[in-house]
N, C-alpha and C. Protein backbone atom coordinates (compact mmCIF):
# COMPACT_ATOMS: atom_id res chain seq x y z
N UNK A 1 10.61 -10.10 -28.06
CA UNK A 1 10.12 -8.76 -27.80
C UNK A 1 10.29 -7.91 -29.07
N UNK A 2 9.40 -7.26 -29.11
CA UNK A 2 9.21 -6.37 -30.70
C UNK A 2 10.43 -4.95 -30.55
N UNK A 3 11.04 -4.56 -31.25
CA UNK A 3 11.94 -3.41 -31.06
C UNK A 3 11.23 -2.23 -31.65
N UNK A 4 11.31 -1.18 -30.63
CA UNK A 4 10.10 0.16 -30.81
C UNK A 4 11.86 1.30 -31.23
N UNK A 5 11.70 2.39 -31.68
CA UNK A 5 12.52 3.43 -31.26
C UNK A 5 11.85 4.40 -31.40
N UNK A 6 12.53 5.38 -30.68
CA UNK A 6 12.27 6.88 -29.85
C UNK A 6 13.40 7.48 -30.64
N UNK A 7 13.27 8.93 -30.65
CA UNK A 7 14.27 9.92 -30.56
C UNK A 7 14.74 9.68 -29.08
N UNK A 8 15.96 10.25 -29.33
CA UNK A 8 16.60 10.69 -27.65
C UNK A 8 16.66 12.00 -27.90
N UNK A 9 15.95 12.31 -26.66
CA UNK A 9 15.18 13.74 -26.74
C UNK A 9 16.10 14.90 -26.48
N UNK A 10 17.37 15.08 -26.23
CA UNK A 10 18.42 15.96 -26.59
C UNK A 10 18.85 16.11 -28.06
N UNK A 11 18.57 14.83 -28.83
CA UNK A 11 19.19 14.95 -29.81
C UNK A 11 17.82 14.39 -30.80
N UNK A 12 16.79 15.06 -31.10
CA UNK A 12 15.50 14.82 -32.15
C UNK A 12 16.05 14.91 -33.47
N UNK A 13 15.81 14.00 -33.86
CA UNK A 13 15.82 13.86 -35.63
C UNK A 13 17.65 13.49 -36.28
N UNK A 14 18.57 12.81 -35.23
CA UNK A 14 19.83 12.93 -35.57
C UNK A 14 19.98 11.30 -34.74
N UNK A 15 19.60 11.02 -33.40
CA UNK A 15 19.87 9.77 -32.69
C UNK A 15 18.37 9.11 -32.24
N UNK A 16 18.64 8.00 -31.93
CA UNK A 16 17.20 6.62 -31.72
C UNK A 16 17.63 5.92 -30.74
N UNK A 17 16.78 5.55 -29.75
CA UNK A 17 17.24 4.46 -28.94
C UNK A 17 16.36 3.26 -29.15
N UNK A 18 16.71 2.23 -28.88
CA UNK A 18 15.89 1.51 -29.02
C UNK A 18 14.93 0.67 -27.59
N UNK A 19 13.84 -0.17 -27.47
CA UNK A 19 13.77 -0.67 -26.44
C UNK A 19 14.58 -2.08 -26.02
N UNK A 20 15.02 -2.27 -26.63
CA UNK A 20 16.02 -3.76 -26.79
C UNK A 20 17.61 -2.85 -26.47
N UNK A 21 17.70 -1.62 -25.96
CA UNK A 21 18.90 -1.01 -25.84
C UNK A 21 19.56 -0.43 -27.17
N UNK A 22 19.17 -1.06 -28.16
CA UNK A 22 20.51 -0.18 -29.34
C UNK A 22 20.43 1.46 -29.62
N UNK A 23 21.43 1.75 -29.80
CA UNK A 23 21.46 3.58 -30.13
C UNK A 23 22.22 3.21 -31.92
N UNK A 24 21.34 4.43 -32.89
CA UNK A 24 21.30 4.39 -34.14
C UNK A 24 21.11 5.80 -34.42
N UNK A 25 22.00 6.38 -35.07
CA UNK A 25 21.89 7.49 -36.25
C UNK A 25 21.08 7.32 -37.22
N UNK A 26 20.67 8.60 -37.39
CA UNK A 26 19.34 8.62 -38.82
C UNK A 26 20.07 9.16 -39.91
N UNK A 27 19.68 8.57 -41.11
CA UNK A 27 19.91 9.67 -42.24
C UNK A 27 20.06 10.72 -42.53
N UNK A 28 20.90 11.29 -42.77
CA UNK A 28 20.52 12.97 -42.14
C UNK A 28 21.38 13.89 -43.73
N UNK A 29 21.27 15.31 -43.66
CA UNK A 29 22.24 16.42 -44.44
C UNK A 29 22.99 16.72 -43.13
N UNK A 30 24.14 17.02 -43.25
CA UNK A 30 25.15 17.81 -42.81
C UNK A 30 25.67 18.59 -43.34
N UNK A 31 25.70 19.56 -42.81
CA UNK A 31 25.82 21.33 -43.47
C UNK A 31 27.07 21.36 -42.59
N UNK A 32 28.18 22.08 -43.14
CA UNK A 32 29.45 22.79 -42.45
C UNK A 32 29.79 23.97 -43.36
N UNK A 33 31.01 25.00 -42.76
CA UNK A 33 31.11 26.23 -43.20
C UNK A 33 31.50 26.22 -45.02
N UNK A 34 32.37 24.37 -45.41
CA UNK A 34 32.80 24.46 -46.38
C UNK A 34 31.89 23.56 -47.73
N UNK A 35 30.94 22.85 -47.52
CA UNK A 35 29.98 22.38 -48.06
C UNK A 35 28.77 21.45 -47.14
N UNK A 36 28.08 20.46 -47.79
CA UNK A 36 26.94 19.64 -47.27
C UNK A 36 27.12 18.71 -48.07
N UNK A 37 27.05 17.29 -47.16
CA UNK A 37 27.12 16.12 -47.32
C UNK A 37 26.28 15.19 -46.98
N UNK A 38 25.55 14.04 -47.45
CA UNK A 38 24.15 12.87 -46.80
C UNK A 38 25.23 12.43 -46.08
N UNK A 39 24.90 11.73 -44.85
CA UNK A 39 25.69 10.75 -43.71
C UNK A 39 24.31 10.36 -43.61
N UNK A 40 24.87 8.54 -43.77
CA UNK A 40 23.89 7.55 -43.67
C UNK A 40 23.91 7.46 -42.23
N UNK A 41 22.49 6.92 -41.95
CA UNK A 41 22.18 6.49 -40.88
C UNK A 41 23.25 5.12 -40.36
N UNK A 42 23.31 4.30 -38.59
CA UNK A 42 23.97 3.06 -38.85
C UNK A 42 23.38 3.05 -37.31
N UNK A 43 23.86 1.67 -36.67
CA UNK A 43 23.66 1.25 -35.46
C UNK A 43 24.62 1.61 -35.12
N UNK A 44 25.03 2.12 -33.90
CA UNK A 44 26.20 2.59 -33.14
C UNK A 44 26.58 1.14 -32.32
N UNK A 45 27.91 1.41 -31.96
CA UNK A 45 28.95 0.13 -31.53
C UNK A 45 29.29 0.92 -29.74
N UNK A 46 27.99 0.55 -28.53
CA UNK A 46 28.63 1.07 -27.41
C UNK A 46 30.10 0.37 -27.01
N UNK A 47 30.09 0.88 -26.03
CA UNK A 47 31.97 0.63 -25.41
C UNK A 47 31.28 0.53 -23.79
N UNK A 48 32.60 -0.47 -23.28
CA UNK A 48 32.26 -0.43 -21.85
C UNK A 48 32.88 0.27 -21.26
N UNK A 49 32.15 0.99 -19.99
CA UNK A 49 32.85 2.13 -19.10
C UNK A 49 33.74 1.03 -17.91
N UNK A 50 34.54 2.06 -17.74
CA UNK A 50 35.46 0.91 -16.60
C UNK A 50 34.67 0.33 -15.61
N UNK A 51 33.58 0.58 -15.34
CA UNK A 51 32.52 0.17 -14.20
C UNK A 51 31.41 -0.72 -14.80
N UNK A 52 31.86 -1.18 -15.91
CA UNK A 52 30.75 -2.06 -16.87
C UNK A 52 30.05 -1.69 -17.60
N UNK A 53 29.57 -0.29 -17.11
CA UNK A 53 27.76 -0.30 -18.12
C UNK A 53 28.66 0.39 -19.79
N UNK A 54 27.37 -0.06 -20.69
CA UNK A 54 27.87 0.02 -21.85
C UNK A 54 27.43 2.11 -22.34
N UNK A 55 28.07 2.38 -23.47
CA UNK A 55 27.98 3.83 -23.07
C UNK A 55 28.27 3.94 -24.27
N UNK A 56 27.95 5.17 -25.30
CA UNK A 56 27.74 5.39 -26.32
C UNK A 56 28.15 7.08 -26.56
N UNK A 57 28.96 7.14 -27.27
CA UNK A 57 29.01 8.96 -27.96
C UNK A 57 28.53 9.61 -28.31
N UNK A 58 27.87 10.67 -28.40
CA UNK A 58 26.99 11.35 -29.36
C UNK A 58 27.07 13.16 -28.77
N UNK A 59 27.90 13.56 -30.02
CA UNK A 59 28.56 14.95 -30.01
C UNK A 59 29.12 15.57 -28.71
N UNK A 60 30.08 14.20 -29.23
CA UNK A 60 31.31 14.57 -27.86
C UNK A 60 31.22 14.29 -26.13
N UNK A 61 29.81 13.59 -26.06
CA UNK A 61 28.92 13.73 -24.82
C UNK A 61 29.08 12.12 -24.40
N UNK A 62 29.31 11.80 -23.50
CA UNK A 62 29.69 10.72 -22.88
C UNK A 62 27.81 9.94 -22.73
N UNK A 63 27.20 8.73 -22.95
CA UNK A 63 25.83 8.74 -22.57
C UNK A 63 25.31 7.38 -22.44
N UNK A 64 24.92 6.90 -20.88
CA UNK A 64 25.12 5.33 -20.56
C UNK A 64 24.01 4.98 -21.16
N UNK A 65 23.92 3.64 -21.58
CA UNK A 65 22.88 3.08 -22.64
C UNK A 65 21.08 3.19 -21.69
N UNK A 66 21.68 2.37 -20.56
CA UNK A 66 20.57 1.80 -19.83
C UNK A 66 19.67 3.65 -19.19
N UNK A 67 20.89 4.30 -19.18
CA UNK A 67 20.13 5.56 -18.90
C UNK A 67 19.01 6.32 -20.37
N UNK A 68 19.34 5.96 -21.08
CA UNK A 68 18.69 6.72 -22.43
C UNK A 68 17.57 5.64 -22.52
N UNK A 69 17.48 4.30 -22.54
CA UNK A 69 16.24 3.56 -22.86
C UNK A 69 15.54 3.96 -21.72
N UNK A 70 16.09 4.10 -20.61
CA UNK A 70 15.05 4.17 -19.08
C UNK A 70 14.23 5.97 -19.30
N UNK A 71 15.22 6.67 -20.12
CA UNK A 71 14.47 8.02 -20.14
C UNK A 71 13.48 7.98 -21.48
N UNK A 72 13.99 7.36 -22.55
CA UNK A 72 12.64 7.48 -23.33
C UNK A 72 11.52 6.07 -23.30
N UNK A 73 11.32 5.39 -22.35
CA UNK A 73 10.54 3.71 -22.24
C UNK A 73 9.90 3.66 -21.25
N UNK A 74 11.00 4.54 -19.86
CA UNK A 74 10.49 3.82 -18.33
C UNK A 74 9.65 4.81 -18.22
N UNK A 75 8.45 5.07 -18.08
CA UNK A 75 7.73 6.74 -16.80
C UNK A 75 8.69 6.71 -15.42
N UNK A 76 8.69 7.61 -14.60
CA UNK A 76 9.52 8.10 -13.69
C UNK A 76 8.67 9.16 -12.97
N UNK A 77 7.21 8.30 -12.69
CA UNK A 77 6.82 9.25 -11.48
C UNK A 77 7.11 10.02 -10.45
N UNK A 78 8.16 9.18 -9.72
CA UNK A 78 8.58 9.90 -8.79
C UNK A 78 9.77 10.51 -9.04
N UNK A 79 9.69 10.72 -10.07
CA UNK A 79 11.67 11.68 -10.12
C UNK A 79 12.42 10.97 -9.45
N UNK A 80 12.71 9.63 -9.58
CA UNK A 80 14.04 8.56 -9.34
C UNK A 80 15.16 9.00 -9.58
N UNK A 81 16.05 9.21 -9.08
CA UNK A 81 17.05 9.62 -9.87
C UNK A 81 18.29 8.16 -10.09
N UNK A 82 18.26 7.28 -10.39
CA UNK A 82 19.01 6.26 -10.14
C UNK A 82 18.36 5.11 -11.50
N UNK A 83 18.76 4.57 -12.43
CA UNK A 83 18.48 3.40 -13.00
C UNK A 83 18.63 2.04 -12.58
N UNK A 84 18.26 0.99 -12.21
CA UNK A 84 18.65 0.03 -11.99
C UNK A 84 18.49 -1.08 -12.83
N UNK A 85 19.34 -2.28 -12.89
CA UNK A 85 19.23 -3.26 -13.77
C UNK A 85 18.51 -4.25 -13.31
N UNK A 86 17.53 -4.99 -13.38
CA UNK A 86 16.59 -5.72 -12.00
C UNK A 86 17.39 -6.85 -12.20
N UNK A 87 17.98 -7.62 -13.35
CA UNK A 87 18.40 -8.87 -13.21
C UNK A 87 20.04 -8.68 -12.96
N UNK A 88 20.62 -7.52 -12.34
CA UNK A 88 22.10 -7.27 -11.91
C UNK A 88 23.06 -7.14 -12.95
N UNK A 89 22.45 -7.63 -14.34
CA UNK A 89 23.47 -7.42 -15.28
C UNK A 89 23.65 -5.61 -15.94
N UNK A 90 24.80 -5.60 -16.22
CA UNK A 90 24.97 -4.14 -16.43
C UNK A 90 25.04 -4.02 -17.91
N UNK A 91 25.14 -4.76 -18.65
CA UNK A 91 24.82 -4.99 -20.34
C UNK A 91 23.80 -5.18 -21.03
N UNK A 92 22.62 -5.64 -19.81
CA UNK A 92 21.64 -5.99 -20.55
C UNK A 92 20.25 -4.89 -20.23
N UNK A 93 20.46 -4.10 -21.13
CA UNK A 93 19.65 -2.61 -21.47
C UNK A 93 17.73 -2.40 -22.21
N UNK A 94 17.17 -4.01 -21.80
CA UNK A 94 16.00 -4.29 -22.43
C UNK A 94 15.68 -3.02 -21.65
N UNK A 95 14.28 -2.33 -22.03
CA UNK A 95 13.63 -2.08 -20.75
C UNK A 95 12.99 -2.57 -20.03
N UNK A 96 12.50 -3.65 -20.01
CA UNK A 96 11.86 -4.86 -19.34
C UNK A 96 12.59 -5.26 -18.03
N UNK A 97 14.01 -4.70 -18.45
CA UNK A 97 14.81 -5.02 -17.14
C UNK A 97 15.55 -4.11 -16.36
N UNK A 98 15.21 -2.86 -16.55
CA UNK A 98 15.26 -1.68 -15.96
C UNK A 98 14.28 -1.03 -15.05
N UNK A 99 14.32 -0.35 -13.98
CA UNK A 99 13.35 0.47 -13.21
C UNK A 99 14.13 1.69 -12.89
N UNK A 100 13.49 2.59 -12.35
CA UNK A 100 13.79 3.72 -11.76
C UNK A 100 13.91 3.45 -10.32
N UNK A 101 14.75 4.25 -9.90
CA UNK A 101 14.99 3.65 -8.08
C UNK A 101 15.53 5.11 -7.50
N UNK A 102 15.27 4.75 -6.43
CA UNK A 102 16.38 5.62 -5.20
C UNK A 102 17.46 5.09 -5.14
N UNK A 103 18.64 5.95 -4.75
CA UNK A 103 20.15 5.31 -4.56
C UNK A 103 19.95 4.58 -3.42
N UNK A 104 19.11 4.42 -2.55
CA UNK A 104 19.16 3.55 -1.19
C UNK A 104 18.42 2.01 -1.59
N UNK A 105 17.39 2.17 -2.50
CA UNK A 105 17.05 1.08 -3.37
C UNK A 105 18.16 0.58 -4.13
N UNK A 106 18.47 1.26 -5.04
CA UNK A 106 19.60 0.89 -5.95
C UNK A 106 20.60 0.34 -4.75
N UNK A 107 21.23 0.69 -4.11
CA UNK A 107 21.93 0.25 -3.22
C UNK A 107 21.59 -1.10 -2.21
N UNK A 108 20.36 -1.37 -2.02
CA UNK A 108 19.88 -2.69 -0.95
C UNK A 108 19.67 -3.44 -2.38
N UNK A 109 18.99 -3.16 -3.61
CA UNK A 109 19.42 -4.30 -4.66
C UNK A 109 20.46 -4.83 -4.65
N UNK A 110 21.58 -4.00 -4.68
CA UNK A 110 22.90 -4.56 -5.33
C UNK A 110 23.68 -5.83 -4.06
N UNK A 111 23.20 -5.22 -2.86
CA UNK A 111 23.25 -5.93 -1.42
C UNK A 111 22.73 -7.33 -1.33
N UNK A 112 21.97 -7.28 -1.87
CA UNK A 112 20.46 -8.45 -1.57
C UNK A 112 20.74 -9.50 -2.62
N UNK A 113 21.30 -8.96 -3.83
CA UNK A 113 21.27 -9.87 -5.04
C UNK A 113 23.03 -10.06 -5.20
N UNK A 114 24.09 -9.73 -3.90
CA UNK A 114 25.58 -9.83 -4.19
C UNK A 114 26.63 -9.18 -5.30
N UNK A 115 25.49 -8.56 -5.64
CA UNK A 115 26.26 -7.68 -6.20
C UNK A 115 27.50 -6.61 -6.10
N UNK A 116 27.18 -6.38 -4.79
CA UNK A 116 28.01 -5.67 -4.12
C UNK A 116 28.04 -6.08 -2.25
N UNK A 117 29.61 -6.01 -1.97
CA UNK A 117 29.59 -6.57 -0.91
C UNK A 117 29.73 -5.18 0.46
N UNK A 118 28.75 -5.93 1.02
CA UNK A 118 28.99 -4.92 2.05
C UNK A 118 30.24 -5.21 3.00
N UNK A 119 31.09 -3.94 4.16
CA UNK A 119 32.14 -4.10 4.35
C UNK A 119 33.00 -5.19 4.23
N UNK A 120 33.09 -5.07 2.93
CA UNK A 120 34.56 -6.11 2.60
C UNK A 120 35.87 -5.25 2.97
N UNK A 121 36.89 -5.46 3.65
CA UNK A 121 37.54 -5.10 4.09
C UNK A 121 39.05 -5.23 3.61
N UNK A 122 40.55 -4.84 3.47
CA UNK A 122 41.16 -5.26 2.89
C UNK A 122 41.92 -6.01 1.61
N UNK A 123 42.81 -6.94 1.79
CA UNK A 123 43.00 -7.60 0.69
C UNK A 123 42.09 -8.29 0.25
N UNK A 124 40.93 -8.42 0.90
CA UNK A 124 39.30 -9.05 0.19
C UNK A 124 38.98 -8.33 -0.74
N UNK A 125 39.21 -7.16 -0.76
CA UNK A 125 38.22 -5.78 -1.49
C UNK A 125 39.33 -5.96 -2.84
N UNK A 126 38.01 -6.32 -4.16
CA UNK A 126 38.52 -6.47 -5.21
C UNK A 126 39.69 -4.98 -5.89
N UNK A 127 38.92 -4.40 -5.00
CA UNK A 127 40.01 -2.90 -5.47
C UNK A 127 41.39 -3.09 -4.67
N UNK A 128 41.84 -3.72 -3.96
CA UNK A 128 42.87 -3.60 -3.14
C UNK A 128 44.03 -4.20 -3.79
N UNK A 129 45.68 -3.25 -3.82
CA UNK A 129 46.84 -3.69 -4.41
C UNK A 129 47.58 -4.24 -3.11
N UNK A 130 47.32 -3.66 -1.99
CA UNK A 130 48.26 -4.18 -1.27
C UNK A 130 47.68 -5.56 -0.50
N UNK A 131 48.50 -6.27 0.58
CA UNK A 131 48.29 -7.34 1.42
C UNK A 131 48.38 -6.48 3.20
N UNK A 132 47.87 -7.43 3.69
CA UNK A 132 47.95 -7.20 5.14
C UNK A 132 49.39 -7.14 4.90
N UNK A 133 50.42 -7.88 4.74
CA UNK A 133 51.66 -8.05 5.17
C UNK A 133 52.06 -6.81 4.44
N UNK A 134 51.96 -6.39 2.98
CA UNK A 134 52.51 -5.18 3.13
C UNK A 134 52.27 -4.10 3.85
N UNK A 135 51.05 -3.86 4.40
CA UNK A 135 50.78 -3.03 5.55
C UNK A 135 51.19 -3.30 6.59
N UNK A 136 51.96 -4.12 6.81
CA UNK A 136 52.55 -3.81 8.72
C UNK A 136 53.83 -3.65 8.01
N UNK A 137 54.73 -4.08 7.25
CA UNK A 137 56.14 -3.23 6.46
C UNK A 137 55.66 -1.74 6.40
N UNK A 138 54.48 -1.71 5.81
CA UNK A 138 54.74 -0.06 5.55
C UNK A 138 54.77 0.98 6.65
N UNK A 139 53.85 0.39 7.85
CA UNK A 139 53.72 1.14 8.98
C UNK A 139 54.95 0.93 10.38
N UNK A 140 56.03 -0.53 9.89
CA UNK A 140 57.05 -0.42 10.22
C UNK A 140 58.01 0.71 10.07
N UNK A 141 57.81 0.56 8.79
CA UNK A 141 58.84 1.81 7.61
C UNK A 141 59.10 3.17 7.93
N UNK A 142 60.44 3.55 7.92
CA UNK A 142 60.86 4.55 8.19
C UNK A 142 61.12 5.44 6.84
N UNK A 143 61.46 4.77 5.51
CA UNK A 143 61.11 5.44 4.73
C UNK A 143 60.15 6.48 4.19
N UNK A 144 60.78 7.73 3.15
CA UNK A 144 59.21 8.47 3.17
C UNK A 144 57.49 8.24 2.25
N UNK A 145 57.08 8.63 2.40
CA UNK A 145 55.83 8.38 2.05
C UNK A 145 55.98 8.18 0.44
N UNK A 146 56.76 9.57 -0.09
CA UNK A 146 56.97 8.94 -1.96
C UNK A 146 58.00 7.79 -1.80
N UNK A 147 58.66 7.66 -1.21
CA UNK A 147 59.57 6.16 -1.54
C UNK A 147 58.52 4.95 -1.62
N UNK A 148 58.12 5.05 -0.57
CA UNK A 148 56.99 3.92 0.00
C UNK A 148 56.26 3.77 -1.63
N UNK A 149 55.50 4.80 -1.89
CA UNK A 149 54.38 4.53 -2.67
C UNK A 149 54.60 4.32 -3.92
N UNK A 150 56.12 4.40 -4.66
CA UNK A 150 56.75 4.02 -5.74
C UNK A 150 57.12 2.45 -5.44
N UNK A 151 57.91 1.84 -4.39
CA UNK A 151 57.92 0.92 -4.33
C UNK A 151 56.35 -0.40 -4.11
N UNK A 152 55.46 0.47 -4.00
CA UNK A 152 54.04 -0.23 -3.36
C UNK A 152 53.08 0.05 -4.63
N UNK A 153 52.94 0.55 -5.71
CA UNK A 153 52.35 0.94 -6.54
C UNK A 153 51.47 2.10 -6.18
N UNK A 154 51.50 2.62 -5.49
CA UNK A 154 50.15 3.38 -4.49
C UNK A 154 50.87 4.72 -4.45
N UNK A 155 49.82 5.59 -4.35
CA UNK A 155 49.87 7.25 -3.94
C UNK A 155 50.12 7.06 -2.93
N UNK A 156 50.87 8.47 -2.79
CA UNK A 156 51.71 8.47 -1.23
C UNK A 156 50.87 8.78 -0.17
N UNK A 157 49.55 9.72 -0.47
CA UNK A 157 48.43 10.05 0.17
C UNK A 157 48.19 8.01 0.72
N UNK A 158 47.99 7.78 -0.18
CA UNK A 158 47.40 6.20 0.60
C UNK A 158 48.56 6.05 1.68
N UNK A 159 49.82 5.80 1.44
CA UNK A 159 50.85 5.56 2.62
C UNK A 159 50.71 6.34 3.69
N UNK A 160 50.61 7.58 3.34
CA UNK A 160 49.93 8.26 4.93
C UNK A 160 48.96 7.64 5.61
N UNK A 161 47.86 7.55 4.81
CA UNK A 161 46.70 7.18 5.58
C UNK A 161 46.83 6.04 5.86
N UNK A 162 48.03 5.02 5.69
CA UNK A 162 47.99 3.90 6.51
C UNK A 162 48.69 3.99 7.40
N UNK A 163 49.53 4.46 7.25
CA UNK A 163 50.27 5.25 8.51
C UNK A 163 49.53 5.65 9.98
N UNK A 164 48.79 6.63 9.52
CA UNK A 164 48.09 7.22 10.48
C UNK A 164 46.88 6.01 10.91
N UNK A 165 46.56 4.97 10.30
CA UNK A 165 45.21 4.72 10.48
C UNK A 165 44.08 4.71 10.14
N UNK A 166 43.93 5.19 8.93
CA UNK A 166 42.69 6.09 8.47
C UNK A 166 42.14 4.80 7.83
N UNK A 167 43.11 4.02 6.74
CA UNK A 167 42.82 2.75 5.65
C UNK A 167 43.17 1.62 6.51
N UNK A 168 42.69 0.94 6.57
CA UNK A 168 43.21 -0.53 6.90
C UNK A 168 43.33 -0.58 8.54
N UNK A 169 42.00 -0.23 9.17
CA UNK A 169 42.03 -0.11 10.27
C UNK A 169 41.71 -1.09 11.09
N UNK A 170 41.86 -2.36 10.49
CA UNK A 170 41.15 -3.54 11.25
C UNK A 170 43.12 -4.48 11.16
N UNK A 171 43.53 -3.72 10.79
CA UNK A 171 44.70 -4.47 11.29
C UNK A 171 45.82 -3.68 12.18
């Protein structure tokens, strides 16, 4: 696939995206209160967000990759508000493999292709520190809620709510 770039249209004549995903600085003058300096252009080095997608800086502004190629590559007739990755990967920022979606689309993708599991419950749920077994100790427990949640790794708010019922209601 041939690599096109765009301005990214917040930032004209300073950042580029590319359609193959890369973000690149241009050549530019930089003027400040105490002189002016050339700063070469370069390819920027994204970083991954704790949730995977890759994400890039530009004057202080936090800015996900796949969102900047989808705004200057994809059209967006319908005011989508959601990007999606069609082949599930969250790194790979062609636009070829991007669409615009609804969060209820975006959401039955991620369903359909396992991406995401629907009610996973418990110590299944990749987010989960505790075990069933520490949940029936904790709701044994007469200790208080900050004891609990220092010894359990967990906010004490979570020990309540297992307490009461709220989390972990299938046991």
């Amino acid at each position: 696939m041939e690599e096109f770039w765009k301005d990214i249209n917040e930032h004209k004549g300073v950042y580029q995206i590319s359609n193959l995903g890369k973000v690149r600085s241009l050549d530019r003058m930089v003027f400040n209160q105490y002189n002016s300096f050339f700063k070469k252009g370069k390819i920027l080095s994204p970083y991954k967000t704790g949730r995977g997608y890759l994400s890039v800086e530009l004057f202080n502004k936090q800015y996900k990759v796949h969102r900047l190629v989808a705004g200057e590559f994809i059209p967006n007739p319908n005011n989508n508000p959601e990007v999606n990755h069609i082949n599930g990967i969250k790194t790979d920022n062609v636009s070829s493999n991007l669409e615009w979606v609804t969060s209820k689309e975006n959401t039955q993708h991620a369903l359909k292709n396992g991406l995401r599991f629907n009610n996973v419950k418990g110590e299944d749920s990749h987010l989960s520190k505790l075990t069933e077994k520490d949940i029936l100790k904790i709701r044994n427990e007469s200790m208080s809620n900050t004891h609990l949640s220092k010894i359990y790794g967990v906010h004490p708010q979570t020990i309540l709510r297992i307490k009461n019922r709220k989390t972990w209601k299938h046991i």
